[in-house]
Protein backbone atom coordinates (compact mmCIF):
# COMPACT_ATOMS: atom_id res chain seq x y z
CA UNK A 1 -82.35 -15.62 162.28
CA UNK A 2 -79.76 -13.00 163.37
CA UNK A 3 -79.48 -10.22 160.94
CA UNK A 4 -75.91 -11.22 160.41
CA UNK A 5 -76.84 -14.91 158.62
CA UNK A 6 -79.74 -12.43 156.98
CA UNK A 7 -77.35 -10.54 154.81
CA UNK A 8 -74.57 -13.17 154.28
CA UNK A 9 -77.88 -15.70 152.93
CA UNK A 10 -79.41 -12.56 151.09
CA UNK A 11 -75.64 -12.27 149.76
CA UNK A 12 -74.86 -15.76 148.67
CA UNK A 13 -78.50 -15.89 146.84
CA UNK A 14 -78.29 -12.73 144.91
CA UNK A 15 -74.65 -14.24 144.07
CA UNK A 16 -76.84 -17.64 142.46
CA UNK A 17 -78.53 -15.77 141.04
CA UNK A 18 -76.12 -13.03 139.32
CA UNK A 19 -74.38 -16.60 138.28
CA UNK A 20 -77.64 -17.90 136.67
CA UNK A 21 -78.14 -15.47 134.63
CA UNK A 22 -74.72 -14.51 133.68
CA UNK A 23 -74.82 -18.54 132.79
CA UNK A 24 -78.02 -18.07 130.48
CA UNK A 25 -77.29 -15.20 128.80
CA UNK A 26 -73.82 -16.87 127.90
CA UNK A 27 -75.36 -19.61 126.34
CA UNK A 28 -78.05 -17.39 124.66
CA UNK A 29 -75.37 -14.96 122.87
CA UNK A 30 -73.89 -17.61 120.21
CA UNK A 31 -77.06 -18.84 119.45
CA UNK A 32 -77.66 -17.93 115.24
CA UNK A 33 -80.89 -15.49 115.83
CA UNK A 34 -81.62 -14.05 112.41
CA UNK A 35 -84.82 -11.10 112.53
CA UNK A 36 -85.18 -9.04 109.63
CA UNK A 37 -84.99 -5.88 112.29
CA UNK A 38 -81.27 -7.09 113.67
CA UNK A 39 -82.95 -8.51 116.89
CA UNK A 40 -81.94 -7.35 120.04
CA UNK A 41 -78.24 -7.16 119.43
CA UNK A 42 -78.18 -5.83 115.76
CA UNK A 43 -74.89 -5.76 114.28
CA UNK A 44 -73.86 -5.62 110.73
CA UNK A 45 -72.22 -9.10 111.34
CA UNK A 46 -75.07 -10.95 112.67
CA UNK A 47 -76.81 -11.57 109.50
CA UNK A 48 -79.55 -10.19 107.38
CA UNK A 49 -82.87 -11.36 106.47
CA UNK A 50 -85.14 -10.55 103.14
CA UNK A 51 -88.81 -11.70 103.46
CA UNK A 52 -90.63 -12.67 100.06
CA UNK A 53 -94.46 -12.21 100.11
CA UNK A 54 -96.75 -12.49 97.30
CA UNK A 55 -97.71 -9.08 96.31
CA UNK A 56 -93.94 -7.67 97.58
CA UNK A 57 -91.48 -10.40 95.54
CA UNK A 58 -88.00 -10.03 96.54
CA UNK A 59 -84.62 -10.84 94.38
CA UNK A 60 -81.65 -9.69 95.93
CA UNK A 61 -78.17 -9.32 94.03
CA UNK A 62 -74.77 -8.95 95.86
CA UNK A 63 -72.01 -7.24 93.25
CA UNK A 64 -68.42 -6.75 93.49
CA UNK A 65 -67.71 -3.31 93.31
CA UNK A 66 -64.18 -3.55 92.12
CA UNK A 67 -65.58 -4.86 88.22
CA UNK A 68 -69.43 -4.31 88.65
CA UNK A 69 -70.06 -7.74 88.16
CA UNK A 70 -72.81 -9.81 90.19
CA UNK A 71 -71.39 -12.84 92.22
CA UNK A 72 -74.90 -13.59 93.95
CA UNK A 73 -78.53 -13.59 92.79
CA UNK A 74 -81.63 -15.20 93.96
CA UNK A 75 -85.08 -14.41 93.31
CA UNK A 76 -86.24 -15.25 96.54
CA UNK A 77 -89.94 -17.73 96.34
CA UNK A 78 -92.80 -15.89 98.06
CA UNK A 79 -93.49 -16.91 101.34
CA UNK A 80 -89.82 -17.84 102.15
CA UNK A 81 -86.65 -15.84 103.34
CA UNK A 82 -83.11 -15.13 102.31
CA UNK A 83 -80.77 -14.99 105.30
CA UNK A 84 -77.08 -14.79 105.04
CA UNK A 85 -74.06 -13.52 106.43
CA UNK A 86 -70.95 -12.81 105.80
CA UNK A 87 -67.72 -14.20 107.77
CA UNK A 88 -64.61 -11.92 107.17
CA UNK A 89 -61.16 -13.38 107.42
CA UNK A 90 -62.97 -17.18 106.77
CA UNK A 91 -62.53 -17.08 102.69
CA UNK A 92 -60.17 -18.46 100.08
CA UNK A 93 -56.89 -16.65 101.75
CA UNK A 94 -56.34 -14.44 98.86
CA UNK A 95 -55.99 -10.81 99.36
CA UNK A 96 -59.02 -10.40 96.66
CA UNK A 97 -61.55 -12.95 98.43
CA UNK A 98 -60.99 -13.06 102.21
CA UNK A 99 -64.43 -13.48 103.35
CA UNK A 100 -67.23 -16.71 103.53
CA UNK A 101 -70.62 -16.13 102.70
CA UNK A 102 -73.00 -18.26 104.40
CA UNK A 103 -76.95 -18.08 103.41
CA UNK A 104 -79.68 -20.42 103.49
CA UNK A 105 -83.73 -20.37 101.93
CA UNK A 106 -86.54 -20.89 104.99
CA UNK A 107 -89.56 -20.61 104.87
CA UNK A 108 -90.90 -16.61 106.14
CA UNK A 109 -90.49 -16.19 109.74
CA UNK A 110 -87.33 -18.21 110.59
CA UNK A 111 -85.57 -16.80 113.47
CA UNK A 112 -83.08 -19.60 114.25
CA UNK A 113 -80.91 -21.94 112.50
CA UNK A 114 -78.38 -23.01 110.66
CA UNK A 115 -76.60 -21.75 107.65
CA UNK A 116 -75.40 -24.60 105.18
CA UNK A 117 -74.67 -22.99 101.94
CA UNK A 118 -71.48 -21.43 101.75
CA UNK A 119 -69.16 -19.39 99.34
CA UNK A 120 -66.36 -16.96 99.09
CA UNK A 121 -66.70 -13.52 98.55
CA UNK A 122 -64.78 -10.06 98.28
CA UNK A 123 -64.14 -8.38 101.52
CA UNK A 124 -67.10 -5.70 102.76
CA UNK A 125 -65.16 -3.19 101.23
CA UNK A 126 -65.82 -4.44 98.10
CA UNK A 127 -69.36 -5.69 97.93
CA UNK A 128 -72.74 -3.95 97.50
CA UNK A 129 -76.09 -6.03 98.05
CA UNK A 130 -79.02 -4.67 95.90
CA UNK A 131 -82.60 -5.32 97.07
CA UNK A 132 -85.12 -5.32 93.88
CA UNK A 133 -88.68 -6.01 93.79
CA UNK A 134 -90.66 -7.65 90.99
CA UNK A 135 -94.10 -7.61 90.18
CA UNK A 136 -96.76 -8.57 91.61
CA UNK A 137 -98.99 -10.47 92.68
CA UNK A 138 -96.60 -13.92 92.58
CA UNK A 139 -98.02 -16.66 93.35
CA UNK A 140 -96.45 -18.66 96.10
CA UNK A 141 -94.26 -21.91 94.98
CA UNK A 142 -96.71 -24.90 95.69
CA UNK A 143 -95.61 -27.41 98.29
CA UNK A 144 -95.26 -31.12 96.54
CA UNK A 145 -95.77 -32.37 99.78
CA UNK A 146 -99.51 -30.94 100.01
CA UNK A 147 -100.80 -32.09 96.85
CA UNK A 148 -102.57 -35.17 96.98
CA UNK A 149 -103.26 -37.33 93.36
CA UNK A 150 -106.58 -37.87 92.22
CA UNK A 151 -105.83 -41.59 92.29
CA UNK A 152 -105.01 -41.41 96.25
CA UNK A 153 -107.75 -39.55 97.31
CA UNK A 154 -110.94 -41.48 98.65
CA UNK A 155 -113.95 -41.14 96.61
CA UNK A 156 -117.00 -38.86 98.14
CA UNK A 157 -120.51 -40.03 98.36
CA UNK A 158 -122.73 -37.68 96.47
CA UNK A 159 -125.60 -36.02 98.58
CA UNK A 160 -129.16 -37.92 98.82
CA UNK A 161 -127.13 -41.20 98.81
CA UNK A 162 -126.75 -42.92 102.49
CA UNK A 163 -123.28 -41.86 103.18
CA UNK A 164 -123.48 -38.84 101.76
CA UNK A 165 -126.27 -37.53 104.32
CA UNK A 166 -129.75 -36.15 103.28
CA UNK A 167 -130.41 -34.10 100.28
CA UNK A 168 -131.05 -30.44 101.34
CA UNK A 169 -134.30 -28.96 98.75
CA UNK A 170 -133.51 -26.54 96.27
CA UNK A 171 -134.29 -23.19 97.41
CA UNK A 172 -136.47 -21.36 95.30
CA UNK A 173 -135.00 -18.65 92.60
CA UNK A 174 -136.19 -15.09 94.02
């Protein structure tokens, strides 16, 4: 190959390329990414994240400043996150509430997905969130979906019977 169609091909393929991954990152960017650290491009816009564990409960309250009062409280479950953001501009129309909150419960860990909930809030001028912390140890909130009813679950064969394998001998008391 001449080294004139070497440098026009090496041209044309680092252009594909460049292309690519201009292409990728494109998509990437509007993707909802929510990481209790920010994630890679941490903005005050892009969300934020409270984790609940058992022995570090979370509640979080959001309060207008301009009367004190508290327009948002959860007490966030252990072993599930608060994430929420706040859309400025998106609200009622009013002057006094120009802004949509959007938030949604997951379990710990979530880094991706939708928001569903939604309500309208003061602008960030006028809004404080406060991070409290109860006491602990909580127990985490059980999942209905685990538990299994007495009635539904299959009877065990004792041990020494056939099914239930041989009997083991007592070991003696030291």
């Amino acid at each position: 190959m001449s080294p004139r169609r070497a440098s026009h091909y090496s041209r044309r393929t680092a252009c594909q390329v460049g292309a690519i991954a201009a292409a990728v990152v494109a998509t990437l960017l509007p993707m909802a990414c929510y990481q209790p650290s920010g994630g890679w491009f941490s903005t005050s816009d892009r969300g934020f994240v409270y984790i609940s564990t058992p022995t570090r409960p979370v509640s979080i309250t959001i309060i207008d400043t301009r009367n004190g009062e508290p327009f948002f409280h959860m007490d966030i479950p252990p072993g599930k996150q608060l994430t929420f953001k706040f859309v400025e501009g998106s609200g009622s129309g009013s002057r006094s509430e120009p802004t949509k909150m959007l938030w949604e419960v997951w379990d710990a860990k979530t880094e991706f997905g939708s928001l569903h909930n939604q309500m309208i809030c003061p602008p960030a001028s006028c809004r404080r969130v406060d991070v409290s912390f109860r006491p602990s140890p909580e127990d985490p909130v059980p999942d209905p979906t685990l538990i299994v009813p007495p009635e539904a679950q299959p009877e065990s064969p004792g041990p020494g019977t056939v099914e239930g394998g041989v009997r083991t001998p007592d070991r003696p008391q030291d």
